[in-house]
C-alpha atoms as a PDB file:
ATOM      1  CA  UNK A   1      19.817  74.478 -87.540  1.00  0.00           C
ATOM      2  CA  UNK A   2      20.816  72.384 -84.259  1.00  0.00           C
ATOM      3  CA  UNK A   3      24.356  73.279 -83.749  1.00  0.00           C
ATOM      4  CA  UNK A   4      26.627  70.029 -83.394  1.00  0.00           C
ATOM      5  CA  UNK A   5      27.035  70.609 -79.644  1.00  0.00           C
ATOM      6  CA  UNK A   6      23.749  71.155 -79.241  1.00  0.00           C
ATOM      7  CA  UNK A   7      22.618  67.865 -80.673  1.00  0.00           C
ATOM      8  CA  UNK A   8      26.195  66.065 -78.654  1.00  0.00           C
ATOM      9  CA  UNK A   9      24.880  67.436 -75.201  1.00  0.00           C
ATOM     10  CA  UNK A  10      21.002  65.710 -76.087  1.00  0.00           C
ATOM     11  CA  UNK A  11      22.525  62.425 -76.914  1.00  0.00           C
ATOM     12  CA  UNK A  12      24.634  62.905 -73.451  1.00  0.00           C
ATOM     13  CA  UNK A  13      21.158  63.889 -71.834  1.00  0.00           C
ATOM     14  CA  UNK A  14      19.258  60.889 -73.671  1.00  0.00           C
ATOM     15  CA  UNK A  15      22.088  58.484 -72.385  1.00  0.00           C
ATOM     16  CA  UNK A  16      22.309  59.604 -68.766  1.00  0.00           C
ATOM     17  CA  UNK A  17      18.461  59.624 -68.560  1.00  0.00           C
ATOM     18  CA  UNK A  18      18.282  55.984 -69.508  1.00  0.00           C
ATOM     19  CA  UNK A  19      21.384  54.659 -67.208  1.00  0.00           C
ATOM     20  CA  UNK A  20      19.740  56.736 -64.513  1.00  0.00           C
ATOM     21  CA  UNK A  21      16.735  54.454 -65.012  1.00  0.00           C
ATOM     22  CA  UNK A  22      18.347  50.998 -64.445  1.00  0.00           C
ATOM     23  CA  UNK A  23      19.835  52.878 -61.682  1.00  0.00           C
ATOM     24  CA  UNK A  24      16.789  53.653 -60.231  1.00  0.00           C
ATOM     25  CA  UNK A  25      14.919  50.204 -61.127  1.00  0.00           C
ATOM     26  CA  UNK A  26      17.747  48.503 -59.530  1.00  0.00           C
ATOM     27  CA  UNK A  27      17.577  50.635 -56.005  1.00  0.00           C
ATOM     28  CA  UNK A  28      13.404  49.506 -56.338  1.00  0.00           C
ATOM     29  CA  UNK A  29      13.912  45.988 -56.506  1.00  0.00           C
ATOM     30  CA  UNK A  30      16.691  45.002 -54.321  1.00  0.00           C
ATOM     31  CA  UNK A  31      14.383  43.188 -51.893  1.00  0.00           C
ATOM     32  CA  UNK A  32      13.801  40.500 -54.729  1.00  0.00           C
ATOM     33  CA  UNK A  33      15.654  37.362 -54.038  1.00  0.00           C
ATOM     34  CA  UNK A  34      15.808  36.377 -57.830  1.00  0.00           C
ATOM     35  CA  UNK A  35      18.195  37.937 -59.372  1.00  0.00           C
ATOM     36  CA  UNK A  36      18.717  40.945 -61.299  1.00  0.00           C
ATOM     37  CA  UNK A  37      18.999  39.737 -65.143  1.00  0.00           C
ATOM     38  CA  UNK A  38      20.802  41.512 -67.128  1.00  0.00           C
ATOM     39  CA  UNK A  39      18.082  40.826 -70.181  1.00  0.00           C
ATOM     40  CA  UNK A  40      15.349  42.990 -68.161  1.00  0.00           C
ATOM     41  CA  UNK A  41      17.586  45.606 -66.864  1.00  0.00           C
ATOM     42  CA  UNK A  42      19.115  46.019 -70.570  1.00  0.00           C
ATOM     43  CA  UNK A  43      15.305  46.620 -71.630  1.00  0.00           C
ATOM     44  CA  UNK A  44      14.854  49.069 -68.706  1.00  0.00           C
ATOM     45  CA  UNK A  45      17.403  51.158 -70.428  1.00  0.00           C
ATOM     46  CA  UNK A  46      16.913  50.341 -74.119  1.00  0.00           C
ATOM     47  CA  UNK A  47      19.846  48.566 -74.747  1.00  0.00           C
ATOM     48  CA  UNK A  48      21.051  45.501 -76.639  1.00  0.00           C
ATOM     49  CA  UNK A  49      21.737  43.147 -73.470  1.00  0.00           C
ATOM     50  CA  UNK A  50      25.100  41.924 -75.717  1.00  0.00           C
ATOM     51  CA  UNK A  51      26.336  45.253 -75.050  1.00  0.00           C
ATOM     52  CA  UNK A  52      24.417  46.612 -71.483  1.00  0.00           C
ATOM     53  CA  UNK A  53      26.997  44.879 -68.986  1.00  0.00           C
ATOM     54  CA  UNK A  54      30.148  46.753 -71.087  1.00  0.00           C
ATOM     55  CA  UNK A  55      27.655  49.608 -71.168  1.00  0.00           C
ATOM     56  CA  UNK A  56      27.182  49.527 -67.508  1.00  0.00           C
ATOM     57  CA  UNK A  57      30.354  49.089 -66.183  1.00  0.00           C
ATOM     58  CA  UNK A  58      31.987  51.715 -68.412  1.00  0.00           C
ATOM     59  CA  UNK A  59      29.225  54.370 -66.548  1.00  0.00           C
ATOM     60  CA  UNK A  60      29.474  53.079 -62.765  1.00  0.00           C
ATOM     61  CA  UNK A  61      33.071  51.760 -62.914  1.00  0.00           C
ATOM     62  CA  UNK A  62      32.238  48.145 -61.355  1.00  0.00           C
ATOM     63  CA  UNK A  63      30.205  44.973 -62.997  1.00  0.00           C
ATOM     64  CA  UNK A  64      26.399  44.496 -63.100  1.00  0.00           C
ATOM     65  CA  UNK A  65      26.387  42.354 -60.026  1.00  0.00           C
ATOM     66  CA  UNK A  66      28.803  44.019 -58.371  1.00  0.00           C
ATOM     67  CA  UNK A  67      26.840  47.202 -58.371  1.00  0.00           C
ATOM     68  CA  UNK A  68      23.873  44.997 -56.712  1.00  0.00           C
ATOM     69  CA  UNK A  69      25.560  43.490 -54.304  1.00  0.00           C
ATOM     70  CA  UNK A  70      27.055  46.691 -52.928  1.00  0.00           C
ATOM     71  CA  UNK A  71      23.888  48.826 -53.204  1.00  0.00           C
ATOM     72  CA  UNK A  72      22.008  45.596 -50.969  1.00  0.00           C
ATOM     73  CA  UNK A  73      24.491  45.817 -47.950  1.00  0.00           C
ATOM     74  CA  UNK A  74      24.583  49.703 -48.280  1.00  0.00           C
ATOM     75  CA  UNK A  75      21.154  49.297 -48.095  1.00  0.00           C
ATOM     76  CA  UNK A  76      20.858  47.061 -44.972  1.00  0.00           C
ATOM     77  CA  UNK A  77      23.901  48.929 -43.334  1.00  0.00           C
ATOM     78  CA  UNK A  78      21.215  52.022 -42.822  1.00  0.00           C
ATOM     79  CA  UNK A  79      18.646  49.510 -42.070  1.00  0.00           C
ATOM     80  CA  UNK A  80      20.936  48.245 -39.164  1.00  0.00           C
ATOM     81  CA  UNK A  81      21.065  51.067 -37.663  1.00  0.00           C
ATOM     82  CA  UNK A  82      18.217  53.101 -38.045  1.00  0.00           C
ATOM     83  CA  UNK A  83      15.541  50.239 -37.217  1.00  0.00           C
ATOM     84  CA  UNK A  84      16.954  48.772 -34.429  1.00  0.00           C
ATOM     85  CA  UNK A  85      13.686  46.825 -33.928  1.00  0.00           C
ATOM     86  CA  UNK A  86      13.603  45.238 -36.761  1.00  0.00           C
ATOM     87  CA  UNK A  87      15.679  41.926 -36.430  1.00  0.00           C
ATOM     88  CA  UNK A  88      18.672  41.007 -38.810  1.00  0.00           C
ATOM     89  CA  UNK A  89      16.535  37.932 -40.511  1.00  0.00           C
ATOM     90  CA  UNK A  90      13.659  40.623 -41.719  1.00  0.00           C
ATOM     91  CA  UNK A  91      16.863  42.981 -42.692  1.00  0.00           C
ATOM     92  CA  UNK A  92      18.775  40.377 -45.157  1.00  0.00           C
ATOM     93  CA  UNK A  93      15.382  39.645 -46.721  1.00  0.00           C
ATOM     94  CA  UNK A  94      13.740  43.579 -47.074  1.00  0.00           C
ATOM     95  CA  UNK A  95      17.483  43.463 -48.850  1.00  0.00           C
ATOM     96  CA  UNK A  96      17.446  40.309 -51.297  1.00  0.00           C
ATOM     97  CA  UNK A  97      19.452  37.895 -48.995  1.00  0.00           C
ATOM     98  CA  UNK A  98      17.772  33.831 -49.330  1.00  0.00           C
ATOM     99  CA  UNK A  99      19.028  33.740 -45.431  1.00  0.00           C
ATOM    100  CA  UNK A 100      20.501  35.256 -42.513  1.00  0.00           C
ATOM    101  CA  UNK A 101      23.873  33.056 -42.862  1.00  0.00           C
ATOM    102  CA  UNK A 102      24.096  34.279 -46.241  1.00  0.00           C
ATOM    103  CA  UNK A 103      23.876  37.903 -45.194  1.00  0.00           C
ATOM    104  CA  UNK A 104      25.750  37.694 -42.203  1.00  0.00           C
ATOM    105  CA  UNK A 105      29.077  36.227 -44.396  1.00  0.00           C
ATOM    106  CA  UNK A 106      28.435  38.769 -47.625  1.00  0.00           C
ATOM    107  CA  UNK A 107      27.989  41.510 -45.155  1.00  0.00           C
ATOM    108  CA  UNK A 108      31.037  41.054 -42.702  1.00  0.00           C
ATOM    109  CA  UNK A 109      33.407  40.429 -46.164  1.00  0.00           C
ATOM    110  CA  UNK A 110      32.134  43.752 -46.940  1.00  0.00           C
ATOM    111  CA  UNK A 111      32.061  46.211 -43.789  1.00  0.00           C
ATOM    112  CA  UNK A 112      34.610  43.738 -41.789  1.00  0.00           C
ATOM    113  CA  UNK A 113      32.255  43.026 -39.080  1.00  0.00           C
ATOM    114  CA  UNK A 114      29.015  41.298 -38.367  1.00  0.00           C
ATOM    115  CA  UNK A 115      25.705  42.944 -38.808  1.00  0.00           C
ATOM    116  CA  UNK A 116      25.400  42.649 -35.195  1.00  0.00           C
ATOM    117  CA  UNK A 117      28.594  44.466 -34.172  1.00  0.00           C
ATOM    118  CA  UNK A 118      28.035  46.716 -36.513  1.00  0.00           C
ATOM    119  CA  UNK A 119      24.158  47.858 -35.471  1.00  0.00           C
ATOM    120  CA  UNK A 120      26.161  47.873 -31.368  1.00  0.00           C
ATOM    121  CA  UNK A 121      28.203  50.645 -32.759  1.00  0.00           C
ATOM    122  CA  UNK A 122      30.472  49.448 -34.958  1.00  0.00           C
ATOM    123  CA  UNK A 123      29.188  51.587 -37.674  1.00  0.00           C
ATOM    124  CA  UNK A 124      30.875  54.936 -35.933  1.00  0.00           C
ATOM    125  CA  UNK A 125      34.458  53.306 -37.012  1.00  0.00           C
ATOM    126  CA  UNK A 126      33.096  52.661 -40.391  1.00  0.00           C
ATOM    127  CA  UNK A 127      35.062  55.174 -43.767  1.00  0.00           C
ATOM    128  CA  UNK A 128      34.341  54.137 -46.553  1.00  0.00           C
ATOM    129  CA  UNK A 129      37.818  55.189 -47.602  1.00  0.00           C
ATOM    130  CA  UNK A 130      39.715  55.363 -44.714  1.00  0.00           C
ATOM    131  CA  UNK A 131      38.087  52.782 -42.547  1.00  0.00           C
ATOM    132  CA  UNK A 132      38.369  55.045 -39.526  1.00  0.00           C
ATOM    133  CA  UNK A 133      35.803  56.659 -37.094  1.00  0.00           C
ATOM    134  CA  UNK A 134      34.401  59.939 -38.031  1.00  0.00           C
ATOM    135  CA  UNK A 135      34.983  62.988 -36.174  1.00  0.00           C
ATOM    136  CA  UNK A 136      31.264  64.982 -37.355  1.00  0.00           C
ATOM    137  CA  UNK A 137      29.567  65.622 -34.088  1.00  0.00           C
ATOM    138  CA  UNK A 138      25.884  66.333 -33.835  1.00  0.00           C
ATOM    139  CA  UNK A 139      24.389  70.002 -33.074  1.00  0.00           C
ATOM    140  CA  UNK A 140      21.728  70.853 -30.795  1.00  0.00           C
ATOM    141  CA  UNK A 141      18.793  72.875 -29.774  1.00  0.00           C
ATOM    142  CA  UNK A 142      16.432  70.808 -32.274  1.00  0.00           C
ATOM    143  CA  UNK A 143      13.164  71.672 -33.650  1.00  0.00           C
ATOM    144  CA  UNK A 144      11.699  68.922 -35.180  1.00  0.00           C
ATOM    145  CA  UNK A 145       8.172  69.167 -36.552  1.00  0.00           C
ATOM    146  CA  UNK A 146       6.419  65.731 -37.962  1.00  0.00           C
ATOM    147  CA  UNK A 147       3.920  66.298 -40.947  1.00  0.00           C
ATOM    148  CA  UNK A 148       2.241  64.525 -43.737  1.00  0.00           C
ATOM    149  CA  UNK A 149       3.877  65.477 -47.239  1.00  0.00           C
ATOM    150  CA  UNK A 150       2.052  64.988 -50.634  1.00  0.00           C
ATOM    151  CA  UNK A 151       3.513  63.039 -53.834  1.00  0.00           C
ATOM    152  CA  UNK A 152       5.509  65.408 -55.528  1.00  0.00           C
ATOM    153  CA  UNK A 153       6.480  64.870 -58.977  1.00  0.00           C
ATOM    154  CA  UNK A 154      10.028  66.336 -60.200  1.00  0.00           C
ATOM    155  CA  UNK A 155      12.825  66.805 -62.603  1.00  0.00           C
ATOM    156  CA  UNK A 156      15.938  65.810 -61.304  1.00  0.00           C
ATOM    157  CA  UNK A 157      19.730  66.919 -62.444  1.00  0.00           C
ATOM    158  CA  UNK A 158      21.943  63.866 -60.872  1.00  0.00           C
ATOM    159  CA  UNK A 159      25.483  63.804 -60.734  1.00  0.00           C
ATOM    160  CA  UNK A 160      27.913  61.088 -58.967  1.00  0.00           C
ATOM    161  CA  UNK A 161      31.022  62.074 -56.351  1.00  0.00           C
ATOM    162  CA  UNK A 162      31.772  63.552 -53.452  1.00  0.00           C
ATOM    163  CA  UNK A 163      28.933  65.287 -51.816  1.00  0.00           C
ATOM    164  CA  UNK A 164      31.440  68.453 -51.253  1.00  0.00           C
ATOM    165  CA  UNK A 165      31.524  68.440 -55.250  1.00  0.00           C
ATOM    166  CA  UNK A 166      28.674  67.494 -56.597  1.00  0.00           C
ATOM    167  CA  UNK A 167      25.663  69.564 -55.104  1.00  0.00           C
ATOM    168  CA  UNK A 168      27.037  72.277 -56.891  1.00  0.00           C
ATOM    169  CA  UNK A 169      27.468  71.410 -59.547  1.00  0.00           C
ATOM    170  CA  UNK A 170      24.345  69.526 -59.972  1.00  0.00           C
ATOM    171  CA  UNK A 171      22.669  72.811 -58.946  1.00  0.00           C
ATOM    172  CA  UNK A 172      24.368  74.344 -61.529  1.00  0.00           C
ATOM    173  CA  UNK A 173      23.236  72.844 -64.126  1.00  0.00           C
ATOM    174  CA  UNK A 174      19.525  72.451 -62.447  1.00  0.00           C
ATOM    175  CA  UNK A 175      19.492  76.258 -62.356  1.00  0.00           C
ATOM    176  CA  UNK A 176      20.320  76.577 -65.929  1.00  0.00           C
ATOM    177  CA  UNK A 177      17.215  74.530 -66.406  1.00  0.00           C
ATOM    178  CA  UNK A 178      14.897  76.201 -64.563  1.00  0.00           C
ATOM    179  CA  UNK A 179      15.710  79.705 -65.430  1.00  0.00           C
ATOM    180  CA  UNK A 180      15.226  78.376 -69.137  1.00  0.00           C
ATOM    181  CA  UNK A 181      11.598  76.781 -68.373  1.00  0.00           C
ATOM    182  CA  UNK A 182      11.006  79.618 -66.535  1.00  0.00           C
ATOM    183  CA  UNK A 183      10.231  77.728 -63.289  1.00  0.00           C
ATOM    184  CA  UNK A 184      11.486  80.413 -60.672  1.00  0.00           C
ATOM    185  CA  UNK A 185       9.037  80.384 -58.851  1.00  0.00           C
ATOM    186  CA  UNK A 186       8.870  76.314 -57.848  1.00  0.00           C
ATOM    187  CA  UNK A 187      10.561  74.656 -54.728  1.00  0.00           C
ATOM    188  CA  UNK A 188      13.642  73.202 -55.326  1.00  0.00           C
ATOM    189  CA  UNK A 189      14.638  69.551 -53.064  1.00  0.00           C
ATOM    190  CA  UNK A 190      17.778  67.975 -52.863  1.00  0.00           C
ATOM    191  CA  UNK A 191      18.127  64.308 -52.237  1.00  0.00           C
ATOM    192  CA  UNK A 192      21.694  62.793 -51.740  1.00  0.00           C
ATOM    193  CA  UNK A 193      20.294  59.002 -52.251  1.00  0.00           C
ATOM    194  CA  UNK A 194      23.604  57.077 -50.607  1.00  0.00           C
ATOM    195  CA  UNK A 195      24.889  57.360 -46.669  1.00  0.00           C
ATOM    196  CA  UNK A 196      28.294  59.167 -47.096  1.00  0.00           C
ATOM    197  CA  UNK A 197      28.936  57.176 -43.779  1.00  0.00           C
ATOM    198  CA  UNK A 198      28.666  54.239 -45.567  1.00  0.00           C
ATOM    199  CA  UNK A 199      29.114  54.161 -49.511  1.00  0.00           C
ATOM    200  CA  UNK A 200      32.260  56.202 -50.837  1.00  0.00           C
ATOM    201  CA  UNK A 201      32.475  58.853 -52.308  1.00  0.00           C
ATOM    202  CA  UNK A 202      32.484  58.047 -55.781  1.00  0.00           C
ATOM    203  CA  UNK A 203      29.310  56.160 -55.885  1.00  0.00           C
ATOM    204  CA  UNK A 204      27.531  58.969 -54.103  1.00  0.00           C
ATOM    205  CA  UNK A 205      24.617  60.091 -56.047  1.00  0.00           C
ATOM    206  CA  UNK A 206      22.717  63.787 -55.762  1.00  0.00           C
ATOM    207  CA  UNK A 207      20.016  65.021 -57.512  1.00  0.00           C
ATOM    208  CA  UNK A 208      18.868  68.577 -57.520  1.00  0.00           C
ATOM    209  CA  UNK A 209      15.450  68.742 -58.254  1.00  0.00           C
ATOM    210  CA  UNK A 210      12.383  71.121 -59.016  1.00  0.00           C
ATOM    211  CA  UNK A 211       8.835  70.736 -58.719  1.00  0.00           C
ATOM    212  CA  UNK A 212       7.040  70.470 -61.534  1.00  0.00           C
ATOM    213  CA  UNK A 213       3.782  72.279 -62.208  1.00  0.00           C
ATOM    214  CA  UNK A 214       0.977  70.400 -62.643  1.00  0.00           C
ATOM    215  CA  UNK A 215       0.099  69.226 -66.223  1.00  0.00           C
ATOM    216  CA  UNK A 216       3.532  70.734 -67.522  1.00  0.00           C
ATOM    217  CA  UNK A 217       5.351  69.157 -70.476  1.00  0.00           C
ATOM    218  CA  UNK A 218       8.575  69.710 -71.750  1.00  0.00           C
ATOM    219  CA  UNK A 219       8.854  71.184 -75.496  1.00  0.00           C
ATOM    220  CA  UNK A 220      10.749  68.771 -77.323  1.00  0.00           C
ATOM    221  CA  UNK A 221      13.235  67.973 -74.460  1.00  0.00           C
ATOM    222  CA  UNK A 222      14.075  64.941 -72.651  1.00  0.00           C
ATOM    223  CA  UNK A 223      14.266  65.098 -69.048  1.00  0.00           C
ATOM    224  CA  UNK A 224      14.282  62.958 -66.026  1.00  0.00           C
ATOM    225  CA  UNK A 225      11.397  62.879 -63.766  1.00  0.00           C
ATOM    226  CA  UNK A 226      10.525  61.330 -60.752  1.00  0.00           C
ATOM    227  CA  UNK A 227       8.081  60.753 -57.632  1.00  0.00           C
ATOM    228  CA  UNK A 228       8.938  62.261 -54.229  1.00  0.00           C
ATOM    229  CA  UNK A 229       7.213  59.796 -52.262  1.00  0.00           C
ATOM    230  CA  UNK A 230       4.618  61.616 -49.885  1.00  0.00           C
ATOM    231  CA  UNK A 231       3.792  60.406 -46.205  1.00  0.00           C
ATOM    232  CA  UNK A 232       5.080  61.153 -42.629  1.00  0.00           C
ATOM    233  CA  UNK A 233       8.124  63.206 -42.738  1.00  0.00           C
ATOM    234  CA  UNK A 234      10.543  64.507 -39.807  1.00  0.00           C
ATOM    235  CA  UNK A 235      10.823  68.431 -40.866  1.00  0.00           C
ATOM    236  CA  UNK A 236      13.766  70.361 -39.229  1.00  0.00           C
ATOM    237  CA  UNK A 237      14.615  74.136 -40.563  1.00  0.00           C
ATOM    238  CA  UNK A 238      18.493  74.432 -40.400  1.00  0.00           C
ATOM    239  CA  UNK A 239      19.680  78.245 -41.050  1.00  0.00           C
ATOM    240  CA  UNK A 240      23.892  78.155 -40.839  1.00  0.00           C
ATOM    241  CA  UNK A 241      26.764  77.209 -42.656  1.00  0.00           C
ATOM    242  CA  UNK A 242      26.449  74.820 -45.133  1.00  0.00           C
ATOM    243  CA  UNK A 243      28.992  73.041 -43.845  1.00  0.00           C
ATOM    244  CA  UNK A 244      26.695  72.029 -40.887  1.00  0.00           C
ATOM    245  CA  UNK A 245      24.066  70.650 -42.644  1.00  0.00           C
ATOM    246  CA  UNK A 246      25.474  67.333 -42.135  1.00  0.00           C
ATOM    247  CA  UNK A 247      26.095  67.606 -38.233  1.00  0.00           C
ATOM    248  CA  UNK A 248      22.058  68.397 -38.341  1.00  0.00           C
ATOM    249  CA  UNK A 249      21.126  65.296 -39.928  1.00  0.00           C
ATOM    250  CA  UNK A 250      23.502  63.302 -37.887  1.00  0.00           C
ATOM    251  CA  UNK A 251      21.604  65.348 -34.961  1.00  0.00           C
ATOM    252  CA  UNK A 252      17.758  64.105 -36.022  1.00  0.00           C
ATOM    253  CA  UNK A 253      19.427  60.501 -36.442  1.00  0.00           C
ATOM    254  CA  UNK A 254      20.887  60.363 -33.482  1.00  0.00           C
ATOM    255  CA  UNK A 255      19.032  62.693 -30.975  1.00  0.00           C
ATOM    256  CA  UNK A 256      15.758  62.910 -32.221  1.00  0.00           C
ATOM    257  CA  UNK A 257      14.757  59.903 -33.804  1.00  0.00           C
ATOM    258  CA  UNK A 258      16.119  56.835 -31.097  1.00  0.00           C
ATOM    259  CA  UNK A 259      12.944  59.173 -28.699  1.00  0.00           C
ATOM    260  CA  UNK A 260      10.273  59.837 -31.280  1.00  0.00           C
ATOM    261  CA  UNK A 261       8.604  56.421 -31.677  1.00  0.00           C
ATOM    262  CA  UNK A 262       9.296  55.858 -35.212  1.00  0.00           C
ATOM    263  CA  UNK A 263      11.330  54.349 -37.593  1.00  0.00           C
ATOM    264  CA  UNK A 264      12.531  55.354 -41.062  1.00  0.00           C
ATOM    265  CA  UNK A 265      10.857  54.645 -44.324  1.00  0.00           C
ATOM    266  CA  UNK A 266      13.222  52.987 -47.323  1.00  0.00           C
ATOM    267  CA  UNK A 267      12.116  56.827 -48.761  1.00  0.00           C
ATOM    268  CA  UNK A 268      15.720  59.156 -49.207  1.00  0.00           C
ATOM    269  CA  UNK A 269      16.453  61.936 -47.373  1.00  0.00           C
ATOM    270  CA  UNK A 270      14.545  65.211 -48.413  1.00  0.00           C
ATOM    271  CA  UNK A 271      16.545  69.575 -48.157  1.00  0.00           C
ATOM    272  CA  UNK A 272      13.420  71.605 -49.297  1.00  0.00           C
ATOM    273  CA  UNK A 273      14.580  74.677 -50.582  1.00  0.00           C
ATOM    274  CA  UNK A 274      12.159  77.754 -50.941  1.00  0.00           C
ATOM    275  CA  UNK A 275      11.636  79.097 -54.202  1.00  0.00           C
ATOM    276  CA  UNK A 276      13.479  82.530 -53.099  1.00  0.00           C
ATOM    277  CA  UNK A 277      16.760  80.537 -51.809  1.00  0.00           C
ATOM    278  CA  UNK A 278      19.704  79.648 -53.886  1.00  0.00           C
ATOM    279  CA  UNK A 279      20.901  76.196 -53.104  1.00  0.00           C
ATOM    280  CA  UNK A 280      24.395  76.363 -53.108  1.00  0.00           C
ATOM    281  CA  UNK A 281      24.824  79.848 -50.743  1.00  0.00           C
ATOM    282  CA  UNK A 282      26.144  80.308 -47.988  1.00  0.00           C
ATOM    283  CA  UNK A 283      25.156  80.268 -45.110  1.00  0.00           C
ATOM    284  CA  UNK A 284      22.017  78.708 -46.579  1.00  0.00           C
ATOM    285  CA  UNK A 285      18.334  78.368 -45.406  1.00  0.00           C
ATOM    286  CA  UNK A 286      16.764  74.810 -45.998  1.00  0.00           C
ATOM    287  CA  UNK A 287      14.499  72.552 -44.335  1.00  0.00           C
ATOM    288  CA  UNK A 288      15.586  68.858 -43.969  1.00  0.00           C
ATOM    289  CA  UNK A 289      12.879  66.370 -44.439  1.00  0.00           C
ATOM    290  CA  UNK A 290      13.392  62.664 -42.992  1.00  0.00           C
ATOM    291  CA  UNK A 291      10.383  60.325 -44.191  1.00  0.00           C
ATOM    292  CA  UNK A 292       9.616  57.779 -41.011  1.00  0.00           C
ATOM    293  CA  UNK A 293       7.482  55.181 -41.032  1.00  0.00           C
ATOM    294  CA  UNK A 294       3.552  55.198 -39.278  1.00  0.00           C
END
């Protein structure tokens, strides 16, 4: 017989798996310029809509619309910067602004600057607690390698917070998993989905994830599963401190990519662990995978 904390930690599971999906439908449809309903993001999740926004706000801390709003300038901070060509008119609309002035006003109220002095280097003096520059400084000697990556479909452990914090335990708990399913011998990825630069630390979302096998079904467990988008990736293999694994991205952001030709995909971020490696060591082997666009 189920023990009672057995059947408590499924219902936990079951809940997290369905807020995780609005979360996820909401991050794939923020270039819409009608707006979010509640009704059809209630029905995402499975939820009465007379409860969903109480729902919602007790599990992210901030109202419905709130939550969009933030995630659409977060989103078209990155944009800013890391596709200078694009102009800030195509920018506002990839991120569900109806026009430029309306962008320019939301996103200055937000980052206290225009999207203009922020993509000429404003966005260096950007905390998003302190408000004050950042003192991470790029490493060198890179070794970046472009190559075509396939789809890759995965179960993902995702935990909000501080990226210091939550990898870990995220990784934890992915572990667990995987040692139960006995999936040793899959690659692992880790995907923080928010710029750390840019959204605090609180709303930063990880998920530790494993390849799954193909044709492999869970036995009477719920999971959460998702597509790893395949195309052209930037691949760099970082062996150090885990502490530096930052200062490397920050390196193929602002080193390699201004040179290469290429902008970045709306894809997230990509550490491809080998089978072999355990995520949270340290010093720590992984290979960082930025998707670009053709």
């Amino acid at each position: 017989m189920p023990r009672i904390e057995d059947k408590r930690h499924d219902k936990a599971a079951a809940f997290a798996q369905r807020m995780n999906r609005v979360l996820d439908f909401i991050d794939t449809h923020l270039a819409e310029t009608e707006p979010l309903r509640l009704e059809a993001l209630a029905s995402v999740a499975a939820f009465s809509p007379f409860h969903f926004h109480r729902i919602f706000r007790a599990w992210t801390g901030e109202t419905l619309q709130d939550f969009i709003r933030h995630r659409r300038l977060e989103k078209a901070g990155g944009q800013l910067v890391h596709n200078p060509a694009v102009t800030v008119q195509i920018v506002a609309q990839h991120c569900g602004f109806t026009s430029a002035e309306a962008f320019s006003r939301a996103f200055s109220q937000h980052f206290g600057m225009s999207p203009s002095a922020w993509r000429s280097g404003g966005y260096r003096h950007w905390d998003p607690v302190q408000g004050r520059a950042c003192d991470d400084r790029p490493c060198a000697g890179l070794d970046v390698r472009m190559r075509w990556e396939p789809d890759r479909t995965v179960a993902y452990f995702r935990l909000s917070g501080s990226y210091q914090e939550t990898p870990d335990e995220a990784w934890s708990t992915c572990m667990d998993w995987i040692r139960a399913n006995h999936l040793e011998g899959q690659p692992r990825f880790g995907m923080a989905l928010d710029d750390p630069l840019i959204t605090p630390p609180v709303r930063c979302r990880y998920d530790a994830c494993v390849l799954l096998p193909d044709g492999w079904e869970p036995r009477g467990e719920r999971i959460s599963r998702k597509k790893i988008e395949g195309g052209l990736y930037a691949c760099l293999a970082y062996a150090g401190p885990r502490a530096g694994i930052a200062a490397a991205w920050l390196s193929m952001l602002s080193e390699w990519l201004p040179n290469s030709g290429h902008g970045l995909s709306e894809e997230p971020f990509v550490e491809h662990y080998a089978p072999q490696v355990t995520p949270t060591g340290d010093p720590i082997s992984v290979e960082l995978c930025m998707p670009l666009s053709e």
